[in-house]
Protein backbone atom coordinates (compact mmCIF):
# COMPACT_ATOMS: atom_id res chain seq x y z
CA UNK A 1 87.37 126.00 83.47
CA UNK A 2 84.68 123.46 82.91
CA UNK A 3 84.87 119.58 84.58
CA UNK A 4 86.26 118.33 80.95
CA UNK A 5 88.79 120.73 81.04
CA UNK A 6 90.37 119.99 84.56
CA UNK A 7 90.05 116.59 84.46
CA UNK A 8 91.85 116.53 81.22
CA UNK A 9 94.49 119.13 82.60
CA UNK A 10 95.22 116.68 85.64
CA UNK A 11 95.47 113.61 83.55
CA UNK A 12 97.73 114.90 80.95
CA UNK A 13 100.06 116.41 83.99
CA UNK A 14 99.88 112.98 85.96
CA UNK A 15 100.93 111.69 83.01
CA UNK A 16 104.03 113.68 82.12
CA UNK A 17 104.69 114.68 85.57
CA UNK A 18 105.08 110.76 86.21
CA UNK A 19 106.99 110.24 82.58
CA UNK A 20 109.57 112.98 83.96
CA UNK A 21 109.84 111.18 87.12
CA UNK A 22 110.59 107.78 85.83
CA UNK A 23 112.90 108.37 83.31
CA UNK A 24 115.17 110.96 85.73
CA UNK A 25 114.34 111.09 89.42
CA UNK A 26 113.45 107.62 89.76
CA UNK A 27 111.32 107.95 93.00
CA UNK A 28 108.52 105.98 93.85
CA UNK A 29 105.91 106.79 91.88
CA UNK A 30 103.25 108.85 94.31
CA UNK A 31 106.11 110.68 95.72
CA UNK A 32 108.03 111.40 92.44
CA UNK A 33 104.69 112.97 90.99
CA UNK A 34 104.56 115.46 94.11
CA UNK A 35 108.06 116.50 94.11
CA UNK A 36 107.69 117.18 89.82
CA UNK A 37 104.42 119.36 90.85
CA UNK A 38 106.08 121.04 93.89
CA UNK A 39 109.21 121.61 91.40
CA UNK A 40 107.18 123.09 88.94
CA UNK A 41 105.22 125.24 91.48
CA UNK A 42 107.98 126.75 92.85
CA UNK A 43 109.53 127.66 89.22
CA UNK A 44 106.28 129.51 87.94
CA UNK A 45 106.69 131.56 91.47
CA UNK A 46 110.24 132.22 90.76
CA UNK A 47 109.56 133.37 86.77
CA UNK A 48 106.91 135.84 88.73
CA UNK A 49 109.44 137.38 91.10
CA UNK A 50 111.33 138.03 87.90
CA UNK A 51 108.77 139.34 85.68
CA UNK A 52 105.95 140.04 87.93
CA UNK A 53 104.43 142.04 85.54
CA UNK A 54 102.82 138.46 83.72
CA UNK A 55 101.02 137.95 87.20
CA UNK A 56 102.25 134.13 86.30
CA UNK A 57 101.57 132.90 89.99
CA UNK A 58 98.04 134.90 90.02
CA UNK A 59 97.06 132.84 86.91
CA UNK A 60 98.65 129.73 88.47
CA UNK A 61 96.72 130.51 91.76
CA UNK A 62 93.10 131.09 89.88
CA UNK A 63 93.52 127.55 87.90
CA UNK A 64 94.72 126.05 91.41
CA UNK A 65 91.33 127.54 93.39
CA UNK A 66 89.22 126.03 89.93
CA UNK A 67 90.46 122.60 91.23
CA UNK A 68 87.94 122.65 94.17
CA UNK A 69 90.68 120.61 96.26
CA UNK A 70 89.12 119.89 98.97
CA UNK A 71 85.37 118.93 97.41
CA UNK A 72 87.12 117.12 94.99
CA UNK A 73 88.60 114.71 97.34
CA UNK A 74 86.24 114.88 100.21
CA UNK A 75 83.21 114.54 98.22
CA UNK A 76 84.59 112.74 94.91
CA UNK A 77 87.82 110.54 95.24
CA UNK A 78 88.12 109.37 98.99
CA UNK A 79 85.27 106.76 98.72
CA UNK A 80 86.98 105.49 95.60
CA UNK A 81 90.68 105.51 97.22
CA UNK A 82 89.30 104.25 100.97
CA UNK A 83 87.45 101.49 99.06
CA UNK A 84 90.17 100.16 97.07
CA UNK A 85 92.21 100.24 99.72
CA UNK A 86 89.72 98.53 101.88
CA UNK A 87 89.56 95.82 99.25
CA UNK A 88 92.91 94.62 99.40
CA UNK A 89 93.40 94.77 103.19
CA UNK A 90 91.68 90.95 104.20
CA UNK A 91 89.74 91.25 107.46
CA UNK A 92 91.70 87.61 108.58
CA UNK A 93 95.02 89.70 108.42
CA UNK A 94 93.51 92.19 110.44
CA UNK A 95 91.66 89.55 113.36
CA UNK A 96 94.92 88.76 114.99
CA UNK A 97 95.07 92.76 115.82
CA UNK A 98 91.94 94.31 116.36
CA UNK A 99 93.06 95.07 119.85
CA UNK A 100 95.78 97.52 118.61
CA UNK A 101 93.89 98.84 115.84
CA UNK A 102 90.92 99.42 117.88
CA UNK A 103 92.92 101.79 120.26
CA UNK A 104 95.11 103.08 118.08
CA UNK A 105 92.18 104.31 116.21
CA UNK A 106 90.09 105.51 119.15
CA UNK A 107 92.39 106.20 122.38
CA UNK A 108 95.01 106.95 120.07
CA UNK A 109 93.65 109.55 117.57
CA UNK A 110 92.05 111.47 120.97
CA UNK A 111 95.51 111.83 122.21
CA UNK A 112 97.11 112.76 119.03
CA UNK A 113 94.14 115.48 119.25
CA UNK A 114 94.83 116.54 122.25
CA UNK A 115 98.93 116.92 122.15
CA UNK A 116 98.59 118.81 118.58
CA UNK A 117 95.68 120.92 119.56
CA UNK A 118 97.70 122.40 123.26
CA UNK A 119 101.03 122.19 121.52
CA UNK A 120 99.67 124.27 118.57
CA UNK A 121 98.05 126.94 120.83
CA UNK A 122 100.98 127.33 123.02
CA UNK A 123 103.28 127.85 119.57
CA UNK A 124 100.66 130.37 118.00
CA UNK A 125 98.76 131.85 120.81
CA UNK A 126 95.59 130.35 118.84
CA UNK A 127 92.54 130.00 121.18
CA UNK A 128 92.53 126.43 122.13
CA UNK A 129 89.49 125.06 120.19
CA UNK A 130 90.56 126.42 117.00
CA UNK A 131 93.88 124.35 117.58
CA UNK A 132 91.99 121.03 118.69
CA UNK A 133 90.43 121.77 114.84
CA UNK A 134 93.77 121.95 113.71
CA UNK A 135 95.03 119.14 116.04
CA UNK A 136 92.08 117.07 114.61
CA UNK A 137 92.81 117.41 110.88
CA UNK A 138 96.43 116.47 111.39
CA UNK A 139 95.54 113.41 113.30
CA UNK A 140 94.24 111.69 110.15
CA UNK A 141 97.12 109.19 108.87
CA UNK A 142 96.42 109.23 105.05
CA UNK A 143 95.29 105.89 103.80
CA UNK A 144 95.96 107.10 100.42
CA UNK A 145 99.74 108.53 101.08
CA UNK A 146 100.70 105.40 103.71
CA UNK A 147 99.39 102.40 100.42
CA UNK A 148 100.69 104.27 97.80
CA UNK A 149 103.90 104.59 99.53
CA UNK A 150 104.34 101.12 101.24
CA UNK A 151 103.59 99.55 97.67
CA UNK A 152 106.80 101.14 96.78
CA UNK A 153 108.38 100.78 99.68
CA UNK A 154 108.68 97.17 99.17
CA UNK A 155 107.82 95.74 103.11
CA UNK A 156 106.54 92.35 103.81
CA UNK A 157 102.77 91.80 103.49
CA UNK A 158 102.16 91.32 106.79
CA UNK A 159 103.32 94.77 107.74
CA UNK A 160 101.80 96.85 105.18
CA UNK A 161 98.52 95.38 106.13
CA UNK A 162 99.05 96.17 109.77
CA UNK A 163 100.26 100.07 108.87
CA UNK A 164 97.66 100.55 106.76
CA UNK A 165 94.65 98.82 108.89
CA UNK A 166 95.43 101.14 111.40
CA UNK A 167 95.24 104.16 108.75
CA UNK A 168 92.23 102.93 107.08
CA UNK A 169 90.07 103.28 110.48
CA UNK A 170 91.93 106.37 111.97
CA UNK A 171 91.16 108.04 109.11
CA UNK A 172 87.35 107.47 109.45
CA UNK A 173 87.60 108.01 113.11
CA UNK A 174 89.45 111.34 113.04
CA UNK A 175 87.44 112.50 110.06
CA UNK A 176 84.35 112.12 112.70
CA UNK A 177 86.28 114.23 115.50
CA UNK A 178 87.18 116.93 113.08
CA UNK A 179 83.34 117.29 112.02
CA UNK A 180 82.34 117.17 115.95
CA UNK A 181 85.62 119.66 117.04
CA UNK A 182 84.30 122.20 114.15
CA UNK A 183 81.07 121.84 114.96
CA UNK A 184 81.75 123.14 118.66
CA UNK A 185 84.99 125.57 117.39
CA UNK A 186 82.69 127.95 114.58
CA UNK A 187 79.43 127.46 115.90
CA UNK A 188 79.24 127.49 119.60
CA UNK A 189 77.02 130.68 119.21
CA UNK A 190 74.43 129.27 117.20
CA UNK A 191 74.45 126.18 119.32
CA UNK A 192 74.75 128.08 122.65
CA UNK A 193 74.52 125.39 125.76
CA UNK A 194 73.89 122.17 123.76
CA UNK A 195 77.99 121.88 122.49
CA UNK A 196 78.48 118.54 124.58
CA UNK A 197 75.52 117.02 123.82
CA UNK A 198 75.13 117.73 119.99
CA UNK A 199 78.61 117.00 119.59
CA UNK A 200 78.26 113.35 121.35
CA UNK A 201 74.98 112.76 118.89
CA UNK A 202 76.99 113.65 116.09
CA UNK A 203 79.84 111.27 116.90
CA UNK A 204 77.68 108.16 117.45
CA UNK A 205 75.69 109.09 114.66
CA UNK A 206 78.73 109.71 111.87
CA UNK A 207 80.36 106.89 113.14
CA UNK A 208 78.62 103.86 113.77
CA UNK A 209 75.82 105.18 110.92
CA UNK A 210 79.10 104.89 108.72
CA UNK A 211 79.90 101.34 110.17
CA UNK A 212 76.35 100.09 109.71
CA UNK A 213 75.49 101.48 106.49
CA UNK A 214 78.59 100.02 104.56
CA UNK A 215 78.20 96.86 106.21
CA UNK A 216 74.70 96.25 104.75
CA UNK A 217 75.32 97.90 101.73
CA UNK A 218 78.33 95.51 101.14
CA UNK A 219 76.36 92.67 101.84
CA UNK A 220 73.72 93.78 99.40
CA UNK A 221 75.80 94.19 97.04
CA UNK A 222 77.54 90.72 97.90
CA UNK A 223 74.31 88.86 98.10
CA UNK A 224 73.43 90.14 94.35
CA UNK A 225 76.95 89.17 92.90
CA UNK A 226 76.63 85.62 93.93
CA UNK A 227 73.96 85.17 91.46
CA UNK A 228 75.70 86.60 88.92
CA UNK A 229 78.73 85.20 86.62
CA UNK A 230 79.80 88.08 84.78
CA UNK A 231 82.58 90.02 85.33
CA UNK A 232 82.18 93.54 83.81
CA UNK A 233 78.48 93.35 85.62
CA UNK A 234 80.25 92.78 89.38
CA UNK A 235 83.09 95.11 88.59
CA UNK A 236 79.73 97.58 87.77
CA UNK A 237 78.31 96.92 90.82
CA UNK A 238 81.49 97.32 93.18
CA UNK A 239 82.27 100.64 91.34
CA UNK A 240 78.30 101.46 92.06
CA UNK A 241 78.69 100.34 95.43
CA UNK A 242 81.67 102.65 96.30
CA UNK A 243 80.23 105.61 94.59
CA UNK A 244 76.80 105.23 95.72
CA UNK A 245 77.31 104.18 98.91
CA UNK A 246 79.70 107.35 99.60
CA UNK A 247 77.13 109.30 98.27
CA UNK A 248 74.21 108.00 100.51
CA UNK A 249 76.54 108.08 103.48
CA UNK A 250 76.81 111.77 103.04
CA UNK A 251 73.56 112.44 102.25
CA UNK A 252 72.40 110.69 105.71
CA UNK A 253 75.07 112.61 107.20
CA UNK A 254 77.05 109.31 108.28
CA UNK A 255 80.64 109.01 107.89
CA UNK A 256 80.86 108.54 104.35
CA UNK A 257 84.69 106.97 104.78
CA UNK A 258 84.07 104.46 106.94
CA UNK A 259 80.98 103.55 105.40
CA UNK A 260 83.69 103.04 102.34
CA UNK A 261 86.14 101.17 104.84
CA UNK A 262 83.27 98.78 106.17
CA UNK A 263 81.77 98.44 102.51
CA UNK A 264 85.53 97.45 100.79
CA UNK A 265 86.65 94.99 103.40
CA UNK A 266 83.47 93.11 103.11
CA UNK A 267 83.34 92.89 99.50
CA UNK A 268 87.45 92.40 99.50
CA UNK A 269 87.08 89.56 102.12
CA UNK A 270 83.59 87.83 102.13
CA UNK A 271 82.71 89.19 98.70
CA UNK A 272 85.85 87.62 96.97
CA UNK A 273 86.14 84.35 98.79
CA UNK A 274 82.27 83.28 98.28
CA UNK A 275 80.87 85.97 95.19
CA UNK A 276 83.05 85.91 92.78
CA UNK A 277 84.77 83.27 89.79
CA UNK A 278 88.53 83.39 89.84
CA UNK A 279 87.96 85.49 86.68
CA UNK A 280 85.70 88.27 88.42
CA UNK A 281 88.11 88.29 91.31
CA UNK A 282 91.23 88.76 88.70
CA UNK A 283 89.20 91.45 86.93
CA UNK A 284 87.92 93.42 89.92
CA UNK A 285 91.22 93.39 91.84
CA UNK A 286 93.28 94.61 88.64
CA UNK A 287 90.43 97.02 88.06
CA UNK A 288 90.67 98.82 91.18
CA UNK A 289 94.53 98.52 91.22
CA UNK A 290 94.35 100.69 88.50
CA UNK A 291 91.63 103.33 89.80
CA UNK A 292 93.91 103.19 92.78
CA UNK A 293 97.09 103.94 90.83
CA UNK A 294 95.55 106.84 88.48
CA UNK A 295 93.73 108.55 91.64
CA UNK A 296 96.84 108.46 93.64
CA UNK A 297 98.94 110.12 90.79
CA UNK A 298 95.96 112.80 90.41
CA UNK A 299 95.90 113.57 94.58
CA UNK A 300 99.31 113.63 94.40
CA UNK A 301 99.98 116.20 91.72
CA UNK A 302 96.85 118.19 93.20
CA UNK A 303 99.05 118.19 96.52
CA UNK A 304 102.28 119.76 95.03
CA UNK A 305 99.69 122.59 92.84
CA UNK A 306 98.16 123.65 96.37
CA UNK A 307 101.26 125.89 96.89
CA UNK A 308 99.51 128.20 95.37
CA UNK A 309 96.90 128.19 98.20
CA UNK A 310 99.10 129.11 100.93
CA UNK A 311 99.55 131.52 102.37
CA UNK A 312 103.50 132.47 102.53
CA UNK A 313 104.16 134.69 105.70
CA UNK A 314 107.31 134.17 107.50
CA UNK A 315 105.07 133.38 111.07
CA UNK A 316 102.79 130.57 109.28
CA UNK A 317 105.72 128.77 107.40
CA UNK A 318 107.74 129.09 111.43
CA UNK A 319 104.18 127.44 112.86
CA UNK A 320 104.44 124.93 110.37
CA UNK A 321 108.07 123.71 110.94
CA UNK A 322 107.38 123.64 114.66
CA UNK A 323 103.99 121.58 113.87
CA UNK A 324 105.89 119.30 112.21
CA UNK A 325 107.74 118.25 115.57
CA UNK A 326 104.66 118.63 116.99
CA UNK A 327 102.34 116.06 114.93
CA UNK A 328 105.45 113.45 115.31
CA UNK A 329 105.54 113.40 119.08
CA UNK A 330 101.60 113.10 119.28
CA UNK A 331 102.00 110.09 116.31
CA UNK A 332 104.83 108.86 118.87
CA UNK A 333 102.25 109.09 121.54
CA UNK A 334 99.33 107.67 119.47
CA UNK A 335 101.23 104.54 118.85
CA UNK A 336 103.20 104.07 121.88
CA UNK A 337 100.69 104.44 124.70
CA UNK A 338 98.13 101.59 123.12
CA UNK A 339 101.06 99.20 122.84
CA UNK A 340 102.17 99.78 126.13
CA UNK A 341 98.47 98.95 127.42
CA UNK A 342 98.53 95.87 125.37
CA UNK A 343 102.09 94.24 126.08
CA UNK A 344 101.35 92.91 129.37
CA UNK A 345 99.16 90.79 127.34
CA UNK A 346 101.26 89.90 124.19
CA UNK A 347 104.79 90.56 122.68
CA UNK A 348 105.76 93.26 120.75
CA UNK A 349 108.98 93.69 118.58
CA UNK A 350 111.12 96.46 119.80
CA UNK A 351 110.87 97.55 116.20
CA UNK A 352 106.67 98.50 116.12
CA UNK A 353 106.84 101.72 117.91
CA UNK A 354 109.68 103.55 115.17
CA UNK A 355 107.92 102.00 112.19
CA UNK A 356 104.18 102.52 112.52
CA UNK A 357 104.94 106.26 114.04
CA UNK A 358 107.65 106.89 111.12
CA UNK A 359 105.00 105.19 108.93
CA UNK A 360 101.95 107.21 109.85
CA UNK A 361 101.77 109.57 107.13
CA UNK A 362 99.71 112.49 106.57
CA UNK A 363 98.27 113.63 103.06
CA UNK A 364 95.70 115.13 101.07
CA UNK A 365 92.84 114.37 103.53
CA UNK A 366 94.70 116.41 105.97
CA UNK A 367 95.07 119.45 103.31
CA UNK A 368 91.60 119.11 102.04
CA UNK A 369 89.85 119.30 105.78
CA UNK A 370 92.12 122.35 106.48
CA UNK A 371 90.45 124.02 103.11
CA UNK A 372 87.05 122.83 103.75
CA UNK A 373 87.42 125.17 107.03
CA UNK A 374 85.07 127.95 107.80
CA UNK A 375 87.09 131.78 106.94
CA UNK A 376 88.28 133.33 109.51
CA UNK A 377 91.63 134.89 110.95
CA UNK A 378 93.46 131.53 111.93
CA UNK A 379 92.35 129.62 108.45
CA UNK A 380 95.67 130.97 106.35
CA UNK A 381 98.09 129.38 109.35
CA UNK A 382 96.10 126.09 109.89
CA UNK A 383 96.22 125.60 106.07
CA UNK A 384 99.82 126.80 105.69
CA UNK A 385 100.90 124.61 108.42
CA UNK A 386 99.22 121.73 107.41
CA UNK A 387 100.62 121.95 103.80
CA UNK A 388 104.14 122.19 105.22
CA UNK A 389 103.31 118.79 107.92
CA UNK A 390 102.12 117.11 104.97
CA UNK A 391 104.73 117.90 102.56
CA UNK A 392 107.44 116.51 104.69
CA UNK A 393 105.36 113.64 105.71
CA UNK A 394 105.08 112.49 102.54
CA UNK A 395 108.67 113.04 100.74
CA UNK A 396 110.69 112.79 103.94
CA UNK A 397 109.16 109.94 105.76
CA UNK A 398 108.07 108.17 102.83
CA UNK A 399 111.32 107.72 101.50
CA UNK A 400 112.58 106.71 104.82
CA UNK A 401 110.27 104.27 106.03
CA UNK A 402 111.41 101.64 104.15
CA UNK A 403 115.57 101.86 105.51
CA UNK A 404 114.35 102.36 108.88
CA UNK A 405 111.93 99.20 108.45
CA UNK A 406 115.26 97.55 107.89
CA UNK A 407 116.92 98.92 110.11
CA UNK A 408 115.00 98.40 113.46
CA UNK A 409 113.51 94.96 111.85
CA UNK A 410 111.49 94.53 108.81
CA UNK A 411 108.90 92.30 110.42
CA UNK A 412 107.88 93.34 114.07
CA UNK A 413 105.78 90.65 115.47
CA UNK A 414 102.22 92.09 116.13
CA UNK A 415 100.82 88.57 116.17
């Protein structure tokens, strides 16, 4: 299939997929487009136990593999989606809690490592630094699956922005371990004796290359648009920004989503308070709304196809019920251990531990890292039990997260 053809395919899908939702399951939007997909996946494998003679599900499969998943997203849509969500998270809402963030991002994505990666070789019998790889890609909670599900969700301002700060620079920071943790898992033969010291380059490197470069390219970009009063020319320039600026990350081998973190909050903070009309600001923020809301329906449907990619063996699908246990209790971990460091020194709301470990969702960054994965013997369980962390992540706790927000309290106080 050529790019014309797919992208069309997608579109049109998104489109009815989300049509089928509205008018009869009536789920949030992101979520309601997944379950359609996963619905529909699951029929075409039942019509080919019937008549397997069609090879239905091998088609289906072949069209699925055309997608390019995980290149598609890492390479293609997660500097749009980290961007816009960037934009609309304001770096004063953020200020009060940099503290929490900061370890929750750091501290608490190396512990989340950690617990997944010895939990997941203890379950499996995997050697230990292919489940730190696996521990490392299931860190990540999905910016993309935590916004488009707290939009819907309906929860004050103030605590969206704190759930998804935190997600917006976990993501970035667990993308970096992942690259370092593979790095050392598949090629500790070709790097024989320099693991530790390559792997600490790297980090540095992806990470704070990431920071710097979208800082400076988002303050280019700012510097331009306050000599300029036109709005289709700065909504140009932010869209050139976020593509670009992804691309150049990559090619410098930085981390390319943080660079797209760094670059949106800038341009979403600074850029809109002292670069823009009240008309450009309108037009960019309903602009990338709306990239935002097409690219989540697209990842979403692309999510509930890559059933096709799995592999369906009793032990994998077992692995991946037991991971899902498993990636809780490390989330659990992740959150509670940096705001137990912290409350000696402010208060906490008994209600931030259930909601921002409830709320830490995984998604398709998670399945696309466990694609991008070198072949070898313990790729089909990683991916299958990824795909089945991430499917209940998203349909299970995303349509909780908003009762048990009201529940424990809708507004802990993080101030």
């Amino acid at each position: 299939m050529t790019f014309l053809q797919i992208t069309s395919l997608l579109i049109v899908l998104a489109g009815a997929f989300g049509a089928i939702n509205h008018l009869f399951l009536k789920l949030p939007s992101a979520i309601g487009i997944l379950v359609v997909a996963l619905l529909a996946s699951f029929g075409v494998l039942g019509l080919d136990l019937l008549m397997p003679s069609l090879e239905i599900a091998a088609t289906a499969s072949a069209i699925v593999n055309d997608l390019h998943f995980s290149d598609a997203l890492l390479e293609g849509m997660l500097g749009l989606l980290l961007f816009a969500g960037a934009l609309h998270v304001k770096l004063s809402d953020l200020k009060a809690q940099w503290r929490l963030v900061f370890l929750m991002a750091t501290l608490g994505v190396g512990l989340s490592t950690a617990i997944v990666g010895l939990g997941f070789s203890w379950i499996t019998g995997m050697p230990l630094m292919i489940a730190l790889v696996f521990g490392a890609l299931i860190t990540p909670t999905d910016p993309v699956a935590v916004l488009g599900v707290l939009r819907e969700a309906n929860l004050k301002k103030s605590m969206e922005t704190k759930i998804a700060g935190e997600s917006l620079f976990n993501d970035g920071v667990a993308y970096v371990v992942f690259l370092v943790i593979v790095g050392l898992a598949f090629q500790s033969d070709a790097h024989h004796g320099a693991g530790a010291s390559d792997a600490i380059i790297l980090f540095v490197q992806e990470a704070f290359g990431g920071a710097i470069l979208g800082v400076v390219l988002g303050w280019l970009t700012f510097r331009v648009m306050r000599r300029i009063d036109d709005y289709s020319l700065e909504v140009l320039l932010t869209l050139g920004l976020a593509f670009g600026g992804y691309s150049l990350a990559v090619y410098l081998h930085f981390s390319a989503p943080i660079m797209a973190v760094c670059a949106g909050l800038l341009i979403g903070d600074i850029g809109t308070k002292h670069g823009m009309t009240e008309e450009t600001r309108q037009y960019v923020d309903a602009f990338w709304k709306l990239i935002d809301e097409i690219l989540n329906a697209v990842l979403f449907l692309m999510i509930g196809f890559e059933v096709f990619a799995i592999a369906s063996e009793t032990d994998f699908l077992i692995a991946g019920v037991a991971s899902i246990a498993l990636s809780l209790i490390a989330r659990l971990t992740a959150v509670a251990v940096p705001v137990m460091i912290l409350k000696p020194f402010r208060e906490f709301s008994k209600g931030v531990i259930p909601i921002m470990t409830w709320g830490g969702l995984k998604g398709g960054i998670s399945v696309a890292l466990a694609l991008s994965l070198p072949d070898s013997e313990w790729k089909p369980m990683i991916l299958t039990a990824t795909y089945v962390v991430v499917i209940f992540s998203i349909i299970v706790q995303g349509l909780t997260v908003a009762p048990l927000a009201n529940k424990v309290g809708r507004e802990p106080d993080l101030v």
